[in-house]
N, C-alpha and C. Protein backbone atom coordinates (compact mmCIF):
# COMPACT_ATOMS: atom_id res chain seq x y z
N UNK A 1 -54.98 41.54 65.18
CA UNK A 1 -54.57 40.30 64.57
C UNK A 1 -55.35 40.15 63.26
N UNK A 2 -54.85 39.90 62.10
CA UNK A 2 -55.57 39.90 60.81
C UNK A 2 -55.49 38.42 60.94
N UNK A 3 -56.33 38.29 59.42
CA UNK A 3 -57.19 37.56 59.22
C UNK A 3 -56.44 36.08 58.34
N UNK A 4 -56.29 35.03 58.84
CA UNK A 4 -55.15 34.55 58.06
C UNK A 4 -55.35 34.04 56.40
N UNK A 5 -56.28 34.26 55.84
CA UNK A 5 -56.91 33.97 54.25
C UNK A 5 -56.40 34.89 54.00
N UNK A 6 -57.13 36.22 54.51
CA UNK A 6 -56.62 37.92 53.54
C UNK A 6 -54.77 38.02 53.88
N UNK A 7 -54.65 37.67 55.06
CA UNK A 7 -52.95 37.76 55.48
C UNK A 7 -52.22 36.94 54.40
N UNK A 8 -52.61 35.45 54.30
CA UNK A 8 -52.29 34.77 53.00
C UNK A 8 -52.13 35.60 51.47
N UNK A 9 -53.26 35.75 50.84
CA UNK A 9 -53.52 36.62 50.15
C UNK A 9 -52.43 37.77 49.65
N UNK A 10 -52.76 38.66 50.73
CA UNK A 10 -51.93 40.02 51.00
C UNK A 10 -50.21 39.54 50.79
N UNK A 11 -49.99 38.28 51.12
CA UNK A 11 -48.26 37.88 51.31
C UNK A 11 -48.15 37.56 49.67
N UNK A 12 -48.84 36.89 49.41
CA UNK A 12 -48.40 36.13 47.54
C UNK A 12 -48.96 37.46 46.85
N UNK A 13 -49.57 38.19 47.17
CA UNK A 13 -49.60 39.26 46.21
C UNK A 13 -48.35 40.63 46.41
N UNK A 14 -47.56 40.56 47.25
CA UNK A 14 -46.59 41.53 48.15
C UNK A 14 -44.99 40.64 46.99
N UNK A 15 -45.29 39.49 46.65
CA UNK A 15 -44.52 38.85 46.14
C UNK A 15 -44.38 39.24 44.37
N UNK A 16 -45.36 40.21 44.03
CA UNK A 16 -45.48 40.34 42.09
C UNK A 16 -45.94 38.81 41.87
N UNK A 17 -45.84 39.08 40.74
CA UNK A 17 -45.76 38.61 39.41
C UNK A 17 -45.60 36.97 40.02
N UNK A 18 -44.17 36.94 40.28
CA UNK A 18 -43.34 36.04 40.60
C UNK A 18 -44.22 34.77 41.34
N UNK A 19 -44.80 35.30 41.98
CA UNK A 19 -45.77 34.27 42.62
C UNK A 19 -47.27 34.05 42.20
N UNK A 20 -47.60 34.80 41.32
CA UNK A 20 -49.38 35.03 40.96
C UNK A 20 -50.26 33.64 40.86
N UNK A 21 -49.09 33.15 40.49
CA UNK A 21 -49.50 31.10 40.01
C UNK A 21 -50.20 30.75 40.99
N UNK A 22 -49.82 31.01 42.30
CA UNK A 22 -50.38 30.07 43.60
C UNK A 22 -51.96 31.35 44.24
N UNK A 23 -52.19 32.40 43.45
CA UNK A 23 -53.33 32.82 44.06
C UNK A 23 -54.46 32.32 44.31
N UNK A 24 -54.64 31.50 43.07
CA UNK A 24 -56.13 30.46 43.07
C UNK A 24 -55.62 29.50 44.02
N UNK A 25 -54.57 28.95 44.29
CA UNK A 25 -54.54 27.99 44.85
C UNK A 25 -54.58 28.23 46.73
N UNK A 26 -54.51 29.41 47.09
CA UNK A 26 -54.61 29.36 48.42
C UNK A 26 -55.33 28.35 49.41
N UNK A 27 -56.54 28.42 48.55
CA UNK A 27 -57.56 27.76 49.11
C UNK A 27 -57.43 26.40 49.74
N UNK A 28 -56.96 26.07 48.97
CA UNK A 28 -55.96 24.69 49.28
C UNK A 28 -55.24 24.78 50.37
N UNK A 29 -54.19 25.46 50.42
CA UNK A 29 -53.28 26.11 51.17
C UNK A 29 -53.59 26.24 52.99
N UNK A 30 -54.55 27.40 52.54
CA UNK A 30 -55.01 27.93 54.33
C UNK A 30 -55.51 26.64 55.18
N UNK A 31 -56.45 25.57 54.61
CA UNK A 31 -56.66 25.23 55.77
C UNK A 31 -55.78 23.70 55.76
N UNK A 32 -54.87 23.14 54.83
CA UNK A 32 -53.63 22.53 55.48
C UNK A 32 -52.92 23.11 55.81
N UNK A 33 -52.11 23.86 55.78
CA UNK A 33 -51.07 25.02 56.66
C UNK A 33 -51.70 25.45 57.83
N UNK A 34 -52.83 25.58 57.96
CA UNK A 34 -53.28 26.35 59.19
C UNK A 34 -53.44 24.99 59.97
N UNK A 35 -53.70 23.81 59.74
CA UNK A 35 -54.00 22.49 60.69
C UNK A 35 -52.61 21.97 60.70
N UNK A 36 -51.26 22.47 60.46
CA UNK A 36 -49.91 21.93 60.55
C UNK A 36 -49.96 22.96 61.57
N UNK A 37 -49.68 24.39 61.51
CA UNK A 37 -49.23 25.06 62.43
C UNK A 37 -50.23 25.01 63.32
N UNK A 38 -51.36 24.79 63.71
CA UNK A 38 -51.87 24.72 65.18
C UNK A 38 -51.17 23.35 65.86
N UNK A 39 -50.71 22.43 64.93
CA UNK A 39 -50.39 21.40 65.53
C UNK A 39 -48.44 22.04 66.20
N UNK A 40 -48.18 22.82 65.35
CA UNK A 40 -46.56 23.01 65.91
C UNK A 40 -47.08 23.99 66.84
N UNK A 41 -48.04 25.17 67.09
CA UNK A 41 -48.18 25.72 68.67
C UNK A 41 -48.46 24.76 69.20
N UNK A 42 -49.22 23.27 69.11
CA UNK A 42 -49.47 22.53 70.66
C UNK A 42 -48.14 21.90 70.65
N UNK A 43 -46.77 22.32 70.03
CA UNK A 43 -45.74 21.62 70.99
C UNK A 43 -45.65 20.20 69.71
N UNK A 44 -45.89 19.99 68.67
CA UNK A 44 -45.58 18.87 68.27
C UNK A 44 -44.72 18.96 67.07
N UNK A 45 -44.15 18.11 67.06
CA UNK A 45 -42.48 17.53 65.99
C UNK A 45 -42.70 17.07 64.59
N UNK A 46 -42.20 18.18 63.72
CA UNK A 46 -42.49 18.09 62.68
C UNK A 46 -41.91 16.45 61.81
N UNK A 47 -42.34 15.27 61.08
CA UNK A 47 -41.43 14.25 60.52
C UNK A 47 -42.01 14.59 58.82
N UNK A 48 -40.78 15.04 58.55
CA UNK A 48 -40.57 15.26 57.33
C UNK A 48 -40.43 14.24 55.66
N UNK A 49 -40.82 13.74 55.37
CA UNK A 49 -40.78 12.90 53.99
C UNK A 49 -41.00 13.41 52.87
N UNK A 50 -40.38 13.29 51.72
CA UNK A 50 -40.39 14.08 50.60
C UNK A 50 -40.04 12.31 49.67
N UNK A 51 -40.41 12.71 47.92
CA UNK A 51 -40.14 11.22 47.15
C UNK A 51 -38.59 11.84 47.22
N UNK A 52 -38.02 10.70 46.22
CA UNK A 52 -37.01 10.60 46.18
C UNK A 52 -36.23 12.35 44.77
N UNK A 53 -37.06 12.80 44.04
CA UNK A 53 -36.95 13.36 43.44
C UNK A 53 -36.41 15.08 44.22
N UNK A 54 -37.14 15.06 45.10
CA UNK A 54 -37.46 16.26 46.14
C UNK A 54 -36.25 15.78 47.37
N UNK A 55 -35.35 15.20 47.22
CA UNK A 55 -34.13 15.10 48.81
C UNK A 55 -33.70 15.98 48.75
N UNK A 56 -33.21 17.45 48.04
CA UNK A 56 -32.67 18.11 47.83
C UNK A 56 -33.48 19.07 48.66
N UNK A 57 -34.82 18.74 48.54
CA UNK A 57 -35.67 20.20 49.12
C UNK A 57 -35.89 19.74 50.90
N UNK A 58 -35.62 18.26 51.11
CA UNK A 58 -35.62 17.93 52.57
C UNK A 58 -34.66 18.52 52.98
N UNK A 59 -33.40 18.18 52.96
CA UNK A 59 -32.67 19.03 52.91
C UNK A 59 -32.21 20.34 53.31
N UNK A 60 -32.70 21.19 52.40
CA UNK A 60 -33.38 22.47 52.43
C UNK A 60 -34.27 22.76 53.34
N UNK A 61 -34.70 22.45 53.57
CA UNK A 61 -36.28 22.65 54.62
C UNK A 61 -35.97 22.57 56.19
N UNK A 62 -35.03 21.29 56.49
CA UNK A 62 -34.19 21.28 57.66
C UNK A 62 -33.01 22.04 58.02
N UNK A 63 -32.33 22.15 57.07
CA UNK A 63 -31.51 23.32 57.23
C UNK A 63 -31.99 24.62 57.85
N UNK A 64 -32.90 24.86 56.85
CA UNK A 64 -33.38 26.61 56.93
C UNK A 64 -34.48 26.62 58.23
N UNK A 65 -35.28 25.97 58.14
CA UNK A 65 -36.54 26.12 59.18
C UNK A 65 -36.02 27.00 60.59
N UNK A 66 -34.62 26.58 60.89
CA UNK A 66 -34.36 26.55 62.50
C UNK A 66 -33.32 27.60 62.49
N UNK A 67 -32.39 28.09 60.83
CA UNK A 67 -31.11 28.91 60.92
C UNK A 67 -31.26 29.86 62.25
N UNK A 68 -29.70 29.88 62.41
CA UNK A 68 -29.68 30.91 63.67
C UNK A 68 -29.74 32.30 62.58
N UNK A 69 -30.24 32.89 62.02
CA UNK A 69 -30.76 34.55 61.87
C UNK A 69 -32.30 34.71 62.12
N UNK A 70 -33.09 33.27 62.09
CA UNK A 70 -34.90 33.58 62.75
C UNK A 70 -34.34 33.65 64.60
N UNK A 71 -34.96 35.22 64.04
CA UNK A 71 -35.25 35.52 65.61
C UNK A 71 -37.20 35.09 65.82
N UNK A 72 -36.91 33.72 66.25
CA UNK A 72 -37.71 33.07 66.87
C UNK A 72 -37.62 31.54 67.25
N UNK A 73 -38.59 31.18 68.48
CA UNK A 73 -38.34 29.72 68.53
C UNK A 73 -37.94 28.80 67.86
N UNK A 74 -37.26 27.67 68.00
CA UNK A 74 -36.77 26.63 67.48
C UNK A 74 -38.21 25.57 67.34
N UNK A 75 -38.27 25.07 65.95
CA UNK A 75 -39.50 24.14 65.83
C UNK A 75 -38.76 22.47 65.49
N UNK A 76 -39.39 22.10 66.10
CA UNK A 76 -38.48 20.22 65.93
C UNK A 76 -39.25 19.81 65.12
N UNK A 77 -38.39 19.40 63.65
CA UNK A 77 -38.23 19.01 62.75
C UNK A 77 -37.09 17.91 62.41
N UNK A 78 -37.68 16.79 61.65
CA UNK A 78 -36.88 15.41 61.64
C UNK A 78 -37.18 14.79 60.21
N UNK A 79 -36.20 14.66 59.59
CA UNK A 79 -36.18 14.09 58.41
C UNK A 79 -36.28 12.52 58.75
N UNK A 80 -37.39 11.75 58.12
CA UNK A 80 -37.44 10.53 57.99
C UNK A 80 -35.99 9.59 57.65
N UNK A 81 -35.55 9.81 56.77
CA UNK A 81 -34.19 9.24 56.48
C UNK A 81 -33.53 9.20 57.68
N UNK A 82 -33.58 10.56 58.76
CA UNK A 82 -32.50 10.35 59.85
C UNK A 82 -32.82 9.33 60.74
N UNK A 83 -34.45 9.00 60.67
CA UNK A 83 -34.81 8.57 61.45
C UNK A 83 -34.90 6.62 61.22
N UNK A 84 -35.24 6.59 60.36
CA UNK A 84 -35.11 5.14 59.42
C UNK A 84 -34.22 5.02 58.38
N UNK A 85 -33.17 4.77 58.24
CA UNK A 85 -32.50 5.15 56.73
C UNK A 85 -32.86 4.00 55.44
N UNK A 86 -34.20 2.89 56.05
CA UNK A 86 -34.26 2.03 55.28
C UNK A 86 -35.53 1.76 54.82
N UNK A 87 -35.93 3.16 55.31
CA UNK A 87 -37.48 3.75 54.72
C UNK A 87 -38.04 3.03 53.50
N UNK A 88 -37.30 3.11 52.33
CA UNK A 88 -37.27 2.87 51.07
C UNK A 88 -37.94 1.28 51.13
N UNK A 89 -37.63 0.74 51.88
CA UNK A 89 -38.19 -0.62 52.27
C UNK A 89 -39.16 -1.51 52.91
N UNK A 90 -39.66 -0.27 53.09
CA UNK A 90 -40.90 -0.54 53.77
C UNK A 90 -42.25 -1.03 52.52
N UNK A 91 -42.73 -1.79 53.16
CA UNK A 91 -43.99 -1.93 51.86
C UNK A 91 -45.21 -3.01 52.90
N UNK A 92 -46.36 -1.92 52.42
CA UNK A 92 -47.45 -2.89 52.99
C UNK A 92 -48.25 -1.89 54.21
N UNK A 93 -49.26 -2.23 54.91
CA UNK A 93 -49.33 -1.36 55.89
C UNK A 93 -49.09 -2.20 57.00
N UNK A 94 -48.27 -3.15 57.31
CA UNK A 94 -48.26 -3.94 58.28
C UNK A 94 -46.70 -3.40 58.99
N UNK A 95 -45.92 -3.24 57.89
CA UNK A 95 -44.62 -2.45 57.95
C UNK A 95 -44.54 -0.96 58.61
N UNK A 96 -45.95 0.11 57.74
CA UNK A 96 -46.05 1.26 57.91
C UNK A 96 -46.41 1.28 59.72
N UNK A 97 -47.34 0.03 59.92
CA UNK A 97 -47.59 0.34 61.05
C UNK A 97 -46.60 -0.11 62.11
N UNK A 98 -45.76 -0.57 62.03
CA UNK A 98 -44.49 -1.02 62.94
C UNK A 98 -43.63 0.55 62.87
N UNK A 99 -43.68 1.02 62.05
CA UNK A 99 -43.01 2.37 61.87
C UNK A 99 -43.55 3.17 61.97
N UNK A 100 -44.87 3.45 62.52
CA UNK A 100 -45.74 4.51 63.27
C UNK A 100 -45.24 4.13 64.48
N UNK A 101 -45.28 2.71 65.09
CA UNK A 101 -45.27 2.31 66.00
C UNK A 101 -44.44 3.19 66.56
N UNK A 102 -43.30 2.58 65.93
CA UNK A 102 -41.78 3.55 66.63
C UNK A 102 -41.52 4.69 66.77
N UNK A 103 -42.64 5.61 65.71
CA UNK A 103 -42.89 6.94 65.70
C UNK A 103 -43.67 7.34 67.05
N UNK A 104 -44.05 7.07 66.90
CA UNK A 104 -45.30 6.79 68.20
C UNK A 104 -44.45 6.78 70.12
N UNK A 105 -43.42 5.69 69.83
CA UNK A 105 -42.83 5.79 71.24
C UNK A 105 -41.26 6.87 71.29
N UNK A 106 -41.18 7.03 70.22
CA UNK A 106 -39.83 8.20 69.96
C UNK A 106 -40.63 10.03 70.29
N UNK A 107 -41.88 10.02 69.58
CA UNK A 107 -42.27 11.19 69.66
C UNK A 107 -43.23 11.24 70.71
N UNK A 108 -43.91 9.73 71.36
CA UNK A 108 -44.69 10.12 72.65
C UNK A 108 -46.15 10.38 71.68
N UNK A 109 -46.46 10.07 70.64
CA UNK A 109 -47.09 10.75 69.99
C UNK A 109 -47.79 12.02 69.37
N UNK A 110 -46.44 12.83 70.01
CA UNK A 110 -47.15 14.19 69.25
C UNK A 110 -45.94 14.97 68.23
N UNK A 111 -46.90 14.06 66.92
CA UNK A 111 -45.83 14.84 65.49
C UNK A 111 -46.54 14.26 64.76
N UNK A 112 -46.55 14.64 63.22
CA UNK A 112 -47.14 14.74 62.42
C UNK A 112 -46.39 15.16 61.07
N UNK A 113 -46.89 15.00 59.94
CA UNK A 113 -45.94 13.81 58.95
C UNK A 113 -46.19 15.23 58.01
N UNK A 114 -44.75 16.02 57.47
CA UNK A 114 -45.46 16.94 56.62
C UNK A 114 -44.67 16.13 55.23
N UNK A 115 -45.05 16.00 53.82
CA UNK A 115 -44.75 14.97 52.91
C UNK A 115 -44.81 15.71 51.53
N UNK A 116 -43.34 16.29 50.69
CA UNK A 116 -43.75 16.99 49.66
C UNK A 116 -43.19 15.58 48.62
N UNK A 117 -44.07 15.46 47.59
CA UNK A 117 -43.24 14.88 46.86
C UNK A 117 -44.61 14.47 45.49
N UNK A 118 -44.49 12.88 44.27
CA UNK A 118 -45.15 12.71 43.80
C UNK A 118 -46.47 11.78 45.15
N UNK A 119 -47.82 11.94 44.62
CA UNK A 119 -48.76 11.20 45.23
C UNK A 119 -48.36 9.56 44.85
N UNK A 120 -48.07 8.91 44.20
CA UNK A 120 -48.24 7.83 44.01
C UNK A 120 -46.63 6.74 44.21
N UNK A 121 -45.62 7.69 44.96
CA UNK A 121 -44.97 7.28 45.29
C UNK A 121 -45.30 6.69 46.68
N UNK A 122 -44.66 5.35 47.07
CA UNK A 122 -44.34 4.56 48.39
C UNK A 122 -44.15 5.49 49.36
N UNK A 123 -43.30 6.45 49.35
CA UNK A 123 -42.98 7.51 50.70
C UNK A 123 -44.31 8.23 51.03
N UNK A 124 -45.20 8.35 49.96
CA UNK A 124 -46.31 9.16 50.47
C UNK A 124 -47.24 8.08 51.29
N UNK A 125 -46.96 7.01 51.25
CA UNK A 125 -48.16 6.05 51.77
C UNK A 125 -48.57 6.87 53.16
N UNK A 126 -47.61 6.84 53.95
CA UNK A 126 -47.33 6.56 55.24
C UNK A 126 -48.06 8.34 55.58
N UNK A 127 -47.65 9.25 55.17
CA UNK A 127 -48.06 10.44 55.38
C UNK A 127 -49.54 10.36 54.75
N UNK A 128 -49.80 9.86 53.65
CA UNK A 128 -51.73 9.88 53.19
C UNK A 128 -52.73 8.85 54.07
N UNK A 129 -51.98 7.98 55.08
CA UNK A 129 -52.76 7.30 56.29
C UNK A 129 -53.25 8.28 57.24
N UNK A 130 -52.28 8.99 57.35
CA UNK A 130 -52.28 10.11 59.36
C UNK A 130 -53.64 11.64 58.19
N UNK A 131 -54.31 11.86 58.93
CA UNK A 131 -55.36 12.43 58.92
C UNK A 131 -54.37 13.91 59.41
N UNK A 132 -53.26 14.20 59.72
CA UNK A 132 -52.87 15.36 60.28
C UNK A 132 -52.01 15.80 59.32
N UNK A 133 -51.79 14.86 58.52
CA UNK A 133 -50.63 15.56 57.70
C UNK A 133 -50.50 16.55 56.75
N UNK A 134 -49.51 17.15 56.78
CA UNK A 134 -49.19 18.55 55.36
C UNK A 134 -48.99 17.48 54.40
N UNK A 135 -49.60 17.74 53.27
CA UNK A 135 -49.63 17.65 52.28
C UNK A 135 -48.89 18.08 51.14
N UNK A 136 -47.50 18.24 50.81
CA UNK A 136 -47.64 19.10 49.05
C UNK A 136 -47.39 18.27 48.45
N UNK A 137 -48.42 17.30 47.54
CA UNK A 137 -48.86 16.35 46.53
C UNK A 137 -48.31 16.64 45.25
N UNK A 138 -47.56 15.81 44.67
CA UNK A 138 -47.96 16.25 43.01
C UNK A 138 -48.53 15.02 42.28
N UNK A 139 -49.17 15.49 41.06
CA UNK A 139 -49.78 14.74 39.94
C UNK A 139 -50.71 13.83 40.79
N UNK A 140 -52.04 14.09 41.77
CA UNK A 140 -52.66 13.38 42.43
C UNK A 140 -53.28 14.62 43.10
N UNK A 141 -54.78 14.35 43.27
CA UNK A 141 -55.97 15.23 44.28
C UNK A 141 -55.93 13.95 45.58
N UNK A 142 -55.81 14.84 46.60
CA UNK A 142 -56.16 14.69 47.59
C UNK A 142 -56.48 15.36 48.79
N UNK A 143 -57.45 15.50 49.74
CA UNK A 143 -58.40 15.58 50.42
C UNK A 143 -57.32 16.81 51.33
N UNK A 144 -57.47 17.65 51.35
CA UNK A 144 -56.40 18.69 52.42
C UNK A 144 -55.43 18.69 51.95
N UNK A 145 -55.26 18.55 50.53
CA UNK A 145 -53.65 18.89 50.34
C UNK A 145 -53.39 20.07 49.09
N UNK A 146 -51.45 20.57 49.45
CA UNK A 146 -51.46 21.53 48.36
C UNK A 146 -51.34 20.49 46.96
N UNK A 147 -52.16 21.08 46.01
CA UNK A 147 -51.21 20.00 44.70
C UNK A 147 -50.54 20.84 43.71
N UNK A 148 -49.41 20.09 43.23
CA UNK A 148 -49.33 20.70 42.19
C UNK A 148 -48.94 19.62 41.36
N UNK A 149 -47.54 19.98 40.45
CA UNK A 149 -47.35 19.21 39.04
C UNK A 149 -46.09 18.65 39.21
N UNK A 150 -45.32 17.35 39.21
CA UNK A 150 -44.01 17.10 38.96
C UNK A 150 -43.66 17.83 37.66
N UNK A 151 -44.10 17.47 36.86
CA UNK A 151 -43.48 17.70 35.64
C UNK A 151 -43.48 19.30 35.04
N UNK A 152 -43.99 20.47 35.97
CA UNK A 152 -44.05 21.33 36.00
C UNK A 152 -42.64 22.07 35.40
N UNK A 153 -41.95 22.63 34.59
CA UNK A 153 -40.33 23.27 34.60
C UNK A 153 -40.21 23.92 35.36
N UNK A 154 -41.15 24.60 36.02
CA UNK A 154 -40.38 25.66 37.49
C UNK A 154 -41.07 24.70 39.23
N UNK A 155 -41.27 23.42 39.05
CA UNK A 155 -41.69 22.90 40.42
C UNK A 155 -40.41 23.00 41.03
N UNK A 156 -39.22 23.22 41.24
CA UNK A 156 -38.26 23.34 42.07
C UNK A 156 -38.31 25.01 42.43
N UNK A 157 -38.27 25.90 41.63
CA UNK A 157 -38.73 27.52 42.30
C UNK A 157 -40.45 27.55 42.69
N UNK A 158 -41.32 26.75 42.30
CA UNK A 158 -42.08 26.98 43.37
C UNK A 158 -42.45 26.23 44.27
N UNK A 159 -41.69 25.01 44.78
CA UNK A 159 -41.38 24.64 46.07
C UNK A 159 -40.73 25.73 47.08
N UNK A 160 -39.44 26.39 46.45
CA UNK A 160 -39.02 27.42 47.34
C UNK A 160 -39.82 28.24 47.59
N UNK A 161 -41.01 28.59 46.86
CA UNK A 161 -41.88 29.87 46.87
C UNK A 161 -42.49 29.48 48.45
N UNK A 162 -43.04 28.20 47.68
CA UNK A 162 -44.24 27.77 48.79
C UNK A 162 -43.56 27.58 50.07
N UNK A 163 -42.20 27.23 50.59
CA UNK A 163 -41.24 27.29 51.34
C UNK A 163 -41.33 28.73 52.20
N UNK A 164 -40.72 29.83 51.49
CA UNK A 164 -41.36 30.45 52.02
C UNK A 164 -42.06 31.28 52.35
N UNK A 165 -43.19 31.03 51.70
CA UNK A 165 -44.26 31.39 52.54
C UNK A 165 -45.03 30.86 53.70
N UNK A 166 -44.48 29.21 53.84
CA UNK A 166 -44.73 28.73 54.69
C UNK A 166 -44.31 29.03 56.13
N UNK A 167 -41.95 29.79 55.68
CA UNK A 167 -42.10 30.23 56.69
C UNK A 167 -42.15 31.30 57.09
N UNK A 168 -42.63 32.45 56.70
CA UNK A 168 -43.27 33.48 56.87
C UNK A 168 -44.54 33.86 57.65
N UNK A 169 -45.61 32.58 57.03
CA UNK A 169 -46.50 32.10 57.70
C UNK A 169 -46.29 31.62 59.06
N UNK A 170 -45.28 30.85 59.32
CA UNK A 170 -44.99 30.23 60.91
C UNK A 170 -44.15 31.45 61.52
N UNK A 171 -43.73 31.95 61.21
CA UNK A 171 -43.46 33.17 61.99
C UNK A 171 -44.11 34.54 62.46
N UNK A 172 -45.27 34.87 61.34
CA UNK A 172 -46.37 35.43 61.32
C UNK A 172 -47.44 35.25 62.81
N UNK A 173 -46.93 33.68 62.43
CA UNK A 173 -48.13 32.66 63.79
C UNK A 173 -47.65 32.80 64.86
N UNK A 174 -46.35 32.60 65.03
CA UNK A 174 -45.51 32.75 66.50
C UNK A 174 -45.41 34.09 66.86
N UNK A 175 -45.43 35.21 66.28
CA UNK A 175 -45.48 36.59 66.98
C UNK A 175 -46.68 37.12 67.04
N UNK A 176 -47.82 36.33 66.80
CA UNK A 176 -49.13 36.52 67.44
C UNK A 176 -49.86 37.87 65.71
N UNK A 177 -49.40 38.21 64.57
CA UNK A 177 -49.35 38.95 63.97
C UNK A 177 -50.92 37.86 63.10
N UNK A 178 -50.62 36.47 62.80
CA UNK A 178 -51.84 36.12 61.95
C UNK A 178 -52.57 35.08 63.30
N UNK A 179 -54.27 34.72 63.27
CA UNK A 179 -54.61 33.57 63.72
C UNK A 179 -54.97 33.14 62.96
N UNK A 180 -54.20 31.83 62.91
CA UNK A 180 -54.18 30.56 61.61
C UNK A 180 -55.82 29.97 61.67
N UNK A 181 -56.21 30.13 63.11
CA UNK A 181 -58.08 29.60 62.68
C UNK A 181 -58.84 30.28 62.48
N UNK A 182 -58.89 32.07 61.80
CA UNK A 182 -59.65 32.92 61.68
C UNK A 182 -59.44 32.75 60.37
């Protein structure tokens, strides 16, 4: 079983050129990705939020995660929208917490908030409370997360990048090939 930094590593460099951007940034990377996927081996449900800029990549992300050509387990994954469609309306943490609440008795409590979008948007509130969450931040540092740039001209190809390698990475994890805490 290799080593999941050098396994990291070894994958964005197997990629050229095309990916070189995110080498420095691993660091970032390994140990939020590695604290999402120990949380999807203990069995818990991915809730998905992205800003409003990024619906296209929710989307995307639910679609693909589960296609029938991965020959491997099915991971439960839930787009916020399906779940609230009036998300957008929420404001305050008195709100957020009525909507954990419900998160809370729908999932039994085991799921965890993965959130790509800008930092200083409203949708991120709710995912920068939970201490478990994936992170991919833009235009904002924060504490375990990937960041990068909205205003970047290629942040839509390297969302897909980081996509997948993410799921490469979760499949890596499920056939026992990387350990995400080494």
């Amino acid at each position: 079983m290799r080593r999941f930094d050098q396994w990291t590593l070894d994958s964005i460099r197997s990629e050229g050129a095309a990916m070189s951007w995110f080498e420095e940034q691993r660091f970032e990377w390994t140990p939020a990705v590695a604290n999402a996927l120990e949380q999807v081996m203990e069995g818990k449900s991915i809730v998905l939020i992205t800003d409003h800029d990024r619906k296209w990549f929710a989307h995307y992300i639910t679609s693909s995660l589960n296609k029938r050509l991965q020959d491997r387990p099915m991971i439960p994954i839930v787009c916020i929208d399906a779940l609230f469609p009036h998300y957008d309306h929420i404001s305050g943490g008195e709100a957020i917490d009525t909507l954990t609440d419900m998160l809370d008795i729908t999932f039994k409590g085991e799921y965890f908030f993965w959130y790509v979008g800008r930092g200083d948007e409203r949708r991120a509130d709710i995912a920068k409370r939970n201490a478990s969450s994936l992170l991919w931040i833009m235009d904002e540092s924060f504490q375990n997360a990937v960041r990068l740039r909205s205003f970047d001209p290629l942040i839509d190809i390297k969302l897909l990048q980081l996509y997948r390698l993410f799921d490469k990475t979760l499949g890596a994890m499920l056939f026992g090939e990387i350990d995400v805490r080494e």
